[in-house]
N, C-alpha and C. Protein backbone atom coordinates (compact mmCIF):
# COMPACT_ATOMS: atom_id res chain seq x y z
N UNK A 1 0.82 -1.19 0.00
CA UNK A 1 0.00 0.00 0.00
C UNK A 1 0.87 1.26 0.00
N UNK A 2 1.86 1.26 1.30
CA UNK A 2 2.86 2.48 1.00
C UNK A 2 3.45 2.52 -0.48
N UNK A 3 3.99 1.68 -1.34
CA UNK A 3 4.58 1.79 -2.43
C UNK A 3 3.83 2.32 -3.46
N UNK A 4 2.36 2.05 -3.51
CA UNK A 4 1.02 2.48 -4.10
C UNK A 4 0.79 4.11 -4.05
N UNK A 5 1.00 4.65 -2.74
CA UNK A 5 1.00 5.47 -2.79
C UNK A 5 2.17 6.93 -2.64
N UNK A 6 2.93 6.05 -2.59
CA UNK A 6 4.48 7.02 -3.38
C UNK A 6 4.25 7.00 -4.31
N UNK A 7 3.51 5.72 -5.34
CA UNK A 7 4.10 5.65 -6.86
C UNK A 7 2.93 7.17 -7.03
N UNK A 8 1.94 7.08 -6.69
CA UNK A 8 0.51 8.13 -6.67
C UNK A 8 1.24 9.58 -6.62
N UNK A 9 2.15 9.70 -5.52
CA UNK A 9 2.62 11.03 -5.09
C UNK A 9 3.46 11.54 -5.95
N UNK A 10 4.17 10.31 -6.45
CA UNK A 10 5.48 10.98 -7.57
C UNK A 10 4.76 10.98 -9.12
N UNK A 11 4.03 9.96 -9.24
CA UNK A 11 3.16 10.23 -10.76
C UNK A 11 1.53 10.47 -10.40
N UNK A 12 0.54 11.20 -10.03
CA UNK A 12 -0.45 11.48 -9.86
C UNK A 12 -1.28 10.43 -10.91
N UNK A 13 -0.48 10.66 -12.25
CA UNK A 13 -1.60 9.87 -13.22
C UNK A 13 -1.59 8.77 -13.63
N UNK A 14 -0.43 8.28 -13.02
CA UNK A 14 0.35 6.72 -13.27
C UNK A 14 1.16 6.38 -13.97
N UNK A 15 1.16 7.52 -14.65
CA UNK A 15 2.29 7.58 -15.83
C UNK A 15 3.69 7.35 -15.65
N UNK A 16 4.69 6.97 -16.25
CA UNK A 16 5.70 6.63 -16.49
C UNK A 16 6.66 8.13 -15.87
N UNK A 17 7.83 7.57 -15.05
CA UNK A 17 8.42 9.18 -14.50
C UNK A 17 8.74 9.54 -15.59
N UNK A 18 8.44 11.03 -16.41
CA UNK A 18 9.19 11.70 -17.45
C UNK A 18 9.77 12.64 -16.82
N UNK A 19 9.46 13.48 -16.18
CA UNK A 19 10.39 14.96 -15.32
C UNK A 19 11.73 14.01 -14.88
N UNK A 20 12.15 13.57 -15.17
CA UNK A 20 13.96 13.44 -13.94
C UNK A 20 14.70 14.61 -13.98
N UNK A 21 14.62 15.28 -13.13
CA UNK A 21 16.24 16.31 -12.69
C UNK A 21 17.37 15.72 -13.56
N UNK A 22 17.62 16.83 -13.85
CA UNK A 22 19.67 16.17 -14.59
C UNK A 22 20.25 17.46 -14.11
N UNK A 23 21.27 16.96 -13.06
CA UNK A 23 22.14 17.24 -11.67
C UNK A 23 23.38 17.09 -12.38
N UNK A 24 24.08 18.07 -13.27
CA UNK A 24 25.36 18.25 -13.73
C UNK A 24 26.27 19.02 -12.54
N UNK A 25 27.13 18.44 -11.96
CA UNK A 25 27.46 19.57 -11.09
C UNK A 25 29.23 19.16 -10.53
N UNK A 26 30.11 20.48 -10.60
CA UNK A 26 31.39 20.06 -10.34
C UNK A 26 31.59 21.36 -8.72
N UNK A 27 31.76 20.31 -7.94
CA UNK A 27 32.42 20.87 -6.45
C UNK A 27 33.82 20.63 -6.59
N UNK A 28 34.49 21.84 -5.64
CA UNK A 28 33.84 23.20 -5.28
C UNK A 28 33.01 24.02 -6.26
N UNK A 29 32.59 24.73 -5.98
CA UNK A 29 31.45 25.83 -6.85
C UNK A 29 32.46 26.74 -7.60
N UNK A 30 32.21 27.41 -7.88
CA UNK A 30 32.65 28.51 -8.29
C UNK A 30 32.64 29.55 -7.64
N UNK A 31 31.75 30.15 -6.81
CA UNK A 31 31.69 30.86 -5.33
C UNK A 31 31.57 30.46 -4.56
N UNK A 32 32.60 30.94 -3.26
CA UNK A 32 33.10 30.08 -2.04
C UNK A 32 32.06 30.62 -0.66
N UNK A 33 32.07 29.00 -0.29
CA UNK A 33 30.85 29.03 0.47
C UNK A 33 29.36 28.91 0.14
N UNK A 34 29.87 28.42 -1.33
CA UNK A 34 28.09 28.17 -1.84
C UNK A 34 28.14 26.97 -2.85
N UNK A 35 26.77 26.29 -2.99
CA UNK A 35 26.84 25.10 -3.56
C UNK A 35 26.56 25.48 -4.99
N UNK A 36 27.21 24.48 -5.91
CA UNK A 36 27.05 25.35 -7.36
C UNK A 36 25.22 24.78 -7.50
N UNK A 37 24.79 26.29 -8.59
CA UNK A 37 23.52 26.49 -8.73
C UNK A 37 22.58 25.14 -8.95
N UNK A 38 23.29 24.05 -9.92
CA UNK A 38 22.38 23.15 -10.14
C UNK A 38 21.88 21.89 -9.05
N UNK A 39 23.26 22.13 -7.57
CA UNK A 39 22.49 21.17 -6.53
C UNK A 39 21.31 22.22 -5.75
N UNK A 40 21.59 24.20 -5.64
CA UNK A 40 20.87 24.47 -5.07
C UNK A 40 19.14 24.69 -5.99
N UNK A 41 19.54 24.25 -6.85
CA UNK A 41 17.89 24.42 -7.82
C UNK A 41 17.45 22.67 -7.62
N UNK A 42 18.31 21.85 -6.74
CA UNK A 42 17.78 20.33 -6.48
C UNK A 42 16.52 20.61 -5.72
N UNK A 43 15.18 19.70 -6.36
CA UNK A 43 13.74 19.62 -5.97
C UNK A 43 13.79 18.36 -6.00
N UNK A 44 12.61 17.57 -4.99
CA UNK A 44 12.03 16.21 -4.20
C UNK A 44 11.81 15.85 -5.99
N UNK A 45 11.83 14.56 -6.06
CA UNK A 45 11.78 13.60 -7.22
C UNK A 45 12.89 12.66 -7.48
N UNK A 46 12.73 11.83 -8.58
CA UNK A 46 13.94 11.76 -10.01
C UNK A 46 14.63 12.01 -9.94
N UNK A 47 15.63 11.86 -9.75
CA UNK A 47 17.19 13.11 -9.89
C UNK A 47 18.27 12.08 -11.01
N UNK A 48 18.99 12.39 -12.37
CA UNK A 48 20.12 11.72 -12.53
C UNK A 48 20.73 12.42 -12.25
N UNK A 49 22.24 12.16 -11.50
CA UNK A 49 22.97 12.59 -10.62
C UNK A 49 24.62 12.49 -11.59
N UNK A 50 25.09 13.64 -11.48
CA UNK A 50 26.61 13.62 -12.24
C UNK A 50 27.41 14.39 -11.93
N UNK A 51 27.99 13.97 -10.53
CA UNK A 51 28.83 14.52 -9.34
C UNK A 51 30.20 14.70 -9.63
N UNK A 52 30.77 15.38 -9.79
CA UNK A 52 32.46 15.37 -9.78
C UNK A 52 33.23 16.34 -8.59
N UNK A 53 33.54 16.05 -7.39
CA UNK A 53 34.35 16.25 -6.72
C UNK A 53 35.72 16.46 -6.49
N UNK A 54 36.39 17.39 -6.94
CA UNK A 54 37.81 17.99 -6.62
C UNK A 54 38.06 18.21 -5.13
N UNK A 55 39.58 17.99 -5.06
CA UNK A 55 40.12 18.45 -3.95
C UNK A 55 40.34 20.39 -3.80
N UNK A 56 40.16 20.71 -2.69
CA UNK A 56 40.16 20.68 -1.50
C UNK A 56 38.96 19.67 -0.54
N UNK A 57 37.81 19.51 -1.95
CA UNK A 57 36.36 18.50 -0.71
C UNK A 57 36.38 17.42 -1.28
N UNK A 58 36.61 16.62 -0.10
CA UNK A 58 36.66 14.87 -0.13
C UNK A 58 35.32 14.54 0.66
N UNK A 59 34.39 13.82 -0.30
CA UNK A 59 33.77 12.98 0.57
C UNK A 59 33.81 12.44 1.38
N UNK A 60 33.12 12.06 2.51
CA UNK A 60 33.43 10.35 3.77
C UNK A 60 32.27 9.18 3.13
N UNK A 61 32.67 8.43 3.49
CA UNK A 61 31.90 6.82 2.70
C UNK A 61 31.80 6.43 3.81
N UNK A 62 30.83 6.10 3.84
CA UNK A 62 30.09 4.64 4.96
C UNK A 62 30.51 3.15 4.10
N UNK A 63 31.25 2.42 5.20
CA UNK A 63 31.43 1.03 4.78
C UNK A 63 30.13 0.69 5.05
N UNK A 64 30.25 -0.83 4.54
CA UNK A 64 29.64 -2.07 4.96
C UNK A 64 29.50 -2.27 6.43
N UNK A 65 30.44 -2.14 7.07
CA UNK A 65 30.38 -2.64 8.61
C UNK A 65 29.86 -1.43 9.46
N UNK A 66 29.06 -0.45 8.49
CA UNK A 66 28.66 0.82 9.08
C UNK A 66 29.64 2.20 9.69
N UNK A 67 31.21 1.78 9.44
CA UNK A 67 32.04 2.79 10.14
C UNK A 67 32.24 3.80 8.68
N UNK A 68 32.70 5.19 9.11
CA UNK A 68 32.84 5.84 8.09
C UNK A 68 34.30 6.26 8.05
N UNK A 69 34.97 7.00 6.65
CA UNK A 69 36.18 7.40 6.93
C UNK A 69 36.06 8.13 5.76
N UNK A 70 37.24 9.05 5.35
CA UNK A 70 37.41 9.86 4.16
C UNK A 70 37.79 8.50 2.76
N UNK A 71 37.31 9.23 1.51
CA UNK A 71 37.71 8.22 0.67
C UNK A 71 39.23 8.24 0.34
N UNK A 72 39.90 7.22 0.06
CA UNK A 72 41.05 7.05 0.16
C UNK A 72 41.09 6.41 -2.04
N UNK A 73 41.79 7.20 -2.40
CA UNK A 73 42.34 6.89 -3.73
C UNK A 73 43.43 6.64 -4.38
N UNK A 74 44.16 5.84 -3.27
CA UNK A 74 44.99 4.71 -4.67
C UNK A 74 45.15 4.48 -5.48
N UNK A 75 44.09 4.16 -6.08
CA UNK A 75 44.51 3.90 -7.42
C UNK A 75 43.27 4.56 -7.94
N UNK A 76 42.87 4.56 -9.62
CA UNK A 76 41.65 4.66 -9.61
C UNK A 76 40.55 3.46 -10.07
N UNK A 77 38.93 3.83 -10.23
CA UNK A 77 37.96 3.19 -10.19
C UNK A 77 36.77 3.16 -9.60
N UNK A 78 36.06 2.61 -8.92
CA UNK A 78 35.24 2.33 -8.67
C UNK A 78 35.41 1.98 -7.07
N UNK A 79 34.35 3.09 -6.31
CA UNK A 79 34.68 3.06 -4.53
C UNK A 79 33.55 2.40 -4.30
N UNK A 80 33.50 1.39 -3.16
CA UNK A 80 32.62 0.57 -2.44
C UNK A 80 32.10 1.56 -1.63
N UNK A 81 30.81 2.04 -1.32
CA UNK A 81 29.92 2.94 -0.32
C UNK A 81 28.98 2.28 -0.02
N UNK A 82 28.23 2.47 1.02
CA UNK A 82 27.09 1.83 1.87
C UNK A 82 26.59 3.40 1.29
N UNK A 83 27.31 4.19 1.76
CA UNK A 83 26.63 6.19 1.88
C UNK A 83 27.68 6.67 1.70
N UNK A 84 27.47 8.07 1.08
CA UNK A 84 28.40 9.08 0.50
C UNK A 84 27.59 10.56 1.75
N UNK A 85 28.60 11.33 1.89
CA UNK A 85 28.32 12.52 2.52
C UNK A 85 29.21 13.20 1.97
N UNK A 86 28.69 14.16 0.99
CA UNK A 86 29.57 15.48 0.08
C UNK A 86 29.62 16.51 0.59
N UNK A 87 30.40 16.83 0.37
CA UNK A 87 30.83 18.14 1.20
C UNK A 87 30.11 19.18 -0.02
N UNK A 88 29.64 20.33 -0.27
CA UNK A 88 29.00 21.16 -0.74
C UNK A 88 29.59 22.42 -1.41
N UNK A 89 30.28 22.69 -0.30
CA UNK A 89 31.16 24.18 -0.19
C UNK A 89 30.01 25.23 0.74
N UNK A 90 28.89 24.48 0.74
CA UNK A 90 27.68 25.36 1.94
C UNK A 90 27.60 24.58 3.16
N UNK A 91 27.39 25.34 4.26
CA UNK A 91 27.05 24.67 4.99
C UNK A 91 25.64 25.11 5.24
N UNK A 92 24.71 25.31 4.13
CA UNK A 92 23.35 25.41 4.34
C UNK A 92 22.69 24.35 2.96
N UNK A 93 23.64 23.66 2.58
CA UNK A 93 23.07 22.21 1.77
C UNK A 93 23.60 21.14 1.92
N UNK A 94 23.66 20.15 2.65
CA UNK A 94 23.57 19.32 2.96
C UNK A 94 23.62 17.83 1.96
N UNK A 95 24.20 17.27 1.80
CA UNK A 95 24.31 16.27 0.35
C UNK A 95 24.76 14.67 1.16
N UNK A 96 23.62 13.98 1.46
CA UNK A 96 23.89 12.29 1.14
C UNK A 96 23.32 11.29 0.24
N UNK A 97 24.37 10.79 -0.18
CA UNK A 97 23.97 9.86 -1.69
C UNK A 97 24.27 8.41 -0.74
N UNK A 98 23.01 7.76 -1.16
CA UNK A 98 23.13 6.04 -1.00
C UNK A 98 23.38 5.22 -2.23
N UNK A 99 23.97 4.80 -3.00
CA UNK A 99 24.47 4.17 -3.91
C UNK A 99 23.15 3.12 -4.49
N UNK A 100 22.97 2.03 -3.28
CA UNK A 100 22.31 1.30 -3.13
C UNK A 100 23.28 0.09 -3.56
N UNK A 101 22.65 -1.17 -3.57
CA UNK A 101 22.95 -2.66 -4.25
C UNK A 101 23.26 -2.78 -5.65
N UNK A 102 24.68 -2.66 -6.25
CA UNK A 102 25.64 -2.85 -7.49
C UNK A 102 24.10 -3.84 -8.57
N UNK A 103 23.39 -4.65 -7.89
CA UNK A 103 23.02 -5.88 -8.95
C UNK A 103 21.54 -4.88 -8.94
N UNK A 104 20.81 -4.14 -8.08
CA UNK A 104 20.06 -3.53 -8.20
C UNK A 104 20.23 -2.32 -9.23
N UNK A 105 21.25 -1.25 -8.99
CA UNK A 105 20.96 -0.14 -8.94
C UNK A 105 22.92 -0.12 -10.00
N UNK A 106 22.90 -0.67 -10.93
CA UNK A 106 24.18 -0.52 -11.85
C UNK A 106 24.90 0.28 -12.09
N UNK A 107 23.98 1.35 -12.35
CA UNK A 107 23.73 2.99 -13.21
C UNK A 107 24.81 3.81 -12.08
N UNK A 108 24.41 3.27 -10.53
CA UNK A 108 24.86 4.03 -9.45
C UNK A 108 26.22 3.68 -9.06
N UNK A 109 27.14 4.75 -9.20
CA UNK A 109 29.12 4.52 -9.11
C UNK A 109 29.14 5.74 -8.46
N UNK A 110 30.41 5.36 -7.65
CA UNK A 110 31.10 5.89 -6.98
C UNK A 110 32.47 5.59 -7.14
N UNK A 111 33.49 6.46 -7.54
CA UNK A 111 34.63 6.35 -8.01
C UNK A 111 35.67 7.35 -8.20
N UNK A 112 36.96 7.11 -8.42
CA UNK A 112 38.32 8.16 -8.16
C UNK A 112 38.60 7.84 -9.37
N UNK A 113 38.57 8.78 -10.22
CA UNK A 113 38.37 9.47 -11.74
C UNK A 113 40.20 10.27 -11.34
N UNK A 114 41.00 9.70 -12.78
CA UNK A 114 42.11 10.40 -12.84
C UNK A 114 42.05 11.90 -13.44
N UNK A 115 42.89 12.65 -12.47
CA UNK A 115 42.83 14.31 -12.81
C UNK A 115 44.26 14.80 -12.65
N UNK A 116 44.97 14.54 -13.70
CA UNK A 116 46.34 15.32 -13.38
C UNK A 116 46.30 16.63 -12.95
N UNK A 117 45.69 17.65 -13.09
CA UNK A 117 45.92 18.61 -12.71
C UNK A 117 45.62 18.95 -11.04
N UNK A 118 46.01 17.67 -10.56
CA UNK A 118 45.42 17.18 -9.22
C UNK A 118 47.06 16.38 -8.86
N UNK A 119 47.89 15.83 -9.52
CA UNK A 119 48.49 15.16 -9.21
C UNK A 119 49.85 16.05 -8.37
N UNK A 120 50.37 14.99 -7.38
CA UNK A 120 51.52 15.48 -6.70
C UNK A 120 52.55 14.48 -6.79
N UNK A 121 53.37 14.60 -5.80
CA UNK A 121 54.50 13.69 -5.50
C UNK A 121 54.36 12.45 -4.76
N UNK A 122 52.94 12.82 -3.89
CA UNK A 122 52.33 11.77 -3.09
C UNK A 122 50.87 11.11 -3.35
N UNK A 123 50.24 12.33 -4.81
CA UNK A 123 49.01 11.88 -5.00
C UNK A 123 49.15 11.59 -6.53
N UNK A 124 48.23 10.40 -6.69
CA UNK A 124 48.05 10.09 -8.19
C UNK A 124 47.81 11.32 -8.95
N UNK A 125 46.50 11.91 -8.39
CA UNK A 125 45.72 12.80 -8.53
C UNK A 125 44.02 12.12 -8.98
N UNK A 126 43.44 12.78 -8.67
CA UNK A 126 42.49 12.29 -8.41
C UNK A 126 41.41 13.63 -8.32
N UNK A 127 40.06 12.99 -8.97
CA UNK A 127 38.70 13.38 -8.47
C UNK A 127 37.86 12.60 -8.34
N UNK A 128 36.70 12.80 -7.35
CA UNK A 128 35.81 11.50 -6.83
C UNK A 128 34.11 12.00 -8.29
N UNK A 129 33.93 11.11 -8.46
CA UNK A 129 32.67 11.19 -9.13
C UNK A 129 31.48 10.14 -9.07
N UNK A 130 30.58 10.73 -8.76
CA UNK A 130 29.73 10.24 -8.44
C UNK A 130 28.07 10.13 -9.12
N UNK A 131 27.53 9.16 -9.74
CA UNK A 131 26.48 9.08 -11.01
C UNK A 131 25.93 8.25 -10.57
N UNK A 132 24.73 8.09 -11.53
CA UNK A 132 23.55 7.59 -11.41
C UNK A 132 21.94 8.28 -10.99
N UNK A 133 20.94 6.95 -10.81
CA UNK A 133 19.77 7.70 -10.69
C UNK A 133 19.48 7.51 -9.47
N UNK A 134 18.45 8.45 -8.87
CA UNK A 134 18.08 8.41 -7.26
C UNK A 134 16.99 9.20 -7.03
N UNK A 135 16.38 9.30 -6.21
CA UNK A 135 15.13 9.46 -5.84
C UNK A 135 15.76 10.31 -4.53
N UNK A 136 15.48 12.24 -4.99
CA UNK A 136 16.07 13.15 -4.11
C UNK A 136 14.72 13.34 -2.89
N UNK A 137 15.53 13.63 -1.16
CA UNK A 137 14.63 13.70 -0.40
C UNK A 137 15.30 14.56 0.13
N UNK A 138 14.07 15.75 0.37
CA UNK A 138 14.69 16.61 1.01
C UNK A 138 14.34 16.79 3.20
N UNK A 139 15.58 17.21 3.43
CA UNK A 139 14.90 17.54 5.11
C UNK A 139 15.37 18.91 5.66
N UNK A 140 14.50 19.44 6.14
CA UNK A 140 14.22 21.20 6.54
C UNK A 140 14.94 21.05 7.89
N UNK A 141 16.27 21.65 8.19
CA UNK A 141 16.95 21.57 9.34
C UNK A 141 17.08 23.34 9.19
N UNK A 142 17.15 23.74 11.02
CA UNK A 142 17.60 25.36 11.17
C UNK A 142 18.76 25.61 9.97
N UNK A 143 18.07 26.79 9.42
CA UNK A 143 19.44 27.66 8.74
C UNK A 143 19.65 26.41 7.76
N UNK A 144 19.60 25.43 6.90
CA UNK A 144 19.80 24.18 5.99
C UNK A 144 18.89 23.60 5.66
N UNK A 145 19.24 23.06 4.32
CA UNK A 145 18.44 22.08 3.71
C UNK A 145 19.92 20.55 3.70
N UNK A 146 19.18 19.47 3.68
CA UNK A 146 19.78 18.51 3.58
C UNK A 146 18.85 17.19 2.97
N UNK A 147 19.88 17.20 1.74
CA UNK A 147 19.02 15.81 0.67
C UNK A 147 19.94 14.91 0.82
N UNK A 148 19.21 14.13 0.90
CA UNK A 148 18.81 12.39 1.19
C UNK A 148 18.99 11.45 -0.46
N UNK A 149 19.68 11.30 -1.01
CA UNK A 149 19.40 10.71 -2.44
C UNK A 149 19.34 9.26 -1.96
N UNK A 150 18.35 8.90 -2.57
CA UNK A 150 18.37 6.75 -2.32
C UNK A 150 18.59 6.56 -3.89
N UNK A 151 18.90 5.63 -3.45
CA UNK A 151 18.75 4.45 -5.00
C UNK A 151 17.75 4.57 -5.91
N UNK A 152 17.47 4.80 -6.96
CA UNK A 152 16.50 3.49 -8.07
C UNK A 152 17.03 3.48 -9.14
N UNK A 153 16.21 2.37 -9.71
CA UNK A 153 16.53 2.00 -11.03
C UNK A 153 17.28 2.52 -11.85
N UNK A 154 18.31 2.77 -12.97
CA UNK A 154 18.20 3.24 -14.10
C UNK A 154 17.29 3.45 -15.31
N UNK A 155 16.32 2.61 -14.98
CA UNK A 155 15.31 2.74 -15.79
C UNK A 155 14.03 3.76 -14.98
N UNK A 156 13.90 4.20 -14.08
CA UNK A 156 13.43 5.18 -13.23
C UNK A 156 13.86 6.86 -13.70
N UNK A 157 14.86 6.34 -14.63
CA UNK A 157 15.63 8.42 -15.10
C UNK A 157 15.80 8.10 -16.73
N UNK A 158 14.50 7.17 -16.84
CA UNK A 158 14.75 6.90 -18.48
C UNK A 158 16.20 6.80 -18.92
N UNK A 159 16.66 5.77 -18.58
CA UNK A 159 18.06 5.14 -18.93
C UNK A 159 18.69 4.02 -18.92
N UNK A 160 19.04 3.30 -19.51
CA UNK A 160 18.96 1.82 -19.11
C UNK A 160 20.23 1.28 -18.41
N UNK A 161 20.20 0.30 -18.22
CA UNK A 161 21.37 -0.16 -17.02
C UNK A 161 22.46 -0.79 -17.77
C-alpha cells in the first residue's frame, strides 16, 4: 500500500516518471561558500545525478560494517559505499547519496576518476565522481536544507542499465 502510494505522489496519473532532474554539477562551486547552482535548484523527485568532486572537498563513505572514513584513492575506479556525505562548499546544503545494491541499482558509481591537474608527489591525482539515478529527499533543518538521495533503477531516469 505504502509503495502504491508514493508511486501516486510521484506520478499522480500513473504515468511513467518523465520529469527526472539532470544534476550536472562540479564541487567546489565557483563561489566560495556556496553550492554550485544546479544542486541548489535540487527539488524532491527523479534526480540523474553527475557529481564530480575535486580536492580541496573529499567525501566520507560509509562502509559495509557501518564505520565511516574519508575516501582514500589509490589507485583509480570504482569506490565501495554503503553512503556518500559530500561536502557542498555550503554549509546550508547538505548532500547524502546512497548508492544502493551494485546488482540492483548498476547505473549508481562511486569512483576516483584520474585528474592530473590534481596530481603530486604523493598523489596520483584524483577526483571523486559520483552518477547515477536516485530518488532526491529533502529535510528542513535550522538555517539548511539537507538531501537524502536513495537508490533506483536506471530505468526510473529513463536510462537503461
Amino acid at each position: 500500500m505504502r509503495a502504491l502510494i508514493l508511486a501516486l505522489a510521484i506520478c499522480p496519473t500513473g504515468a511513467a516518471l518523465a520529469d527526472v532532474q539532470r544534476v550536472v554539477a562540479s564541487l567546489p562551486g565557483k563561489a566560495e561558500f556556496e553550492a554550485p547552482q544546479a544542486l541548489q535548484n535540487l527539488a524532491e523527485g527523479p534526480v540523474w545525478l553527475d557529481l564530480t568532486v575535486a580536492p580541496p572537498l573529499d567525501p566520507s563513505v560509509q562502509h559495509e560494517d557501518g564505520s565511516w572514513s574519508g575516501i582514500v584513492c589509490d589507485s583509480h575506479g570504482e569506490v565501495s559505499a554503503k553512503a556518500v556525505s559530500v561536502p557542498t562548499g555550503s554549509n546550508h546544503l547538505l548532500l547524502d547519496i546512497r548508492p544502493g545494491e551494485p546488482e540492483q541499482h548498476a547505473a549508481n558509481m562511486v569512483s576516483c576518476n584520474y585528474a592530473p591537474a590534481w596530481s603530486t608527489d604523493t598523489d596520483l591525482g584524483h577526483v571523486i565522481r559520483i552518477k547515477g539515478c536516485y530518488f532526491a529527499n529533502s529535510v528542513s533543518i535550522p538555517t539548511a536544507i539537507q538531501w537524502i538521495l536513495n537508490p533506483l533503477p536506471a530505468a526510473d531516469c529513463n536510462a537503461g542499465d
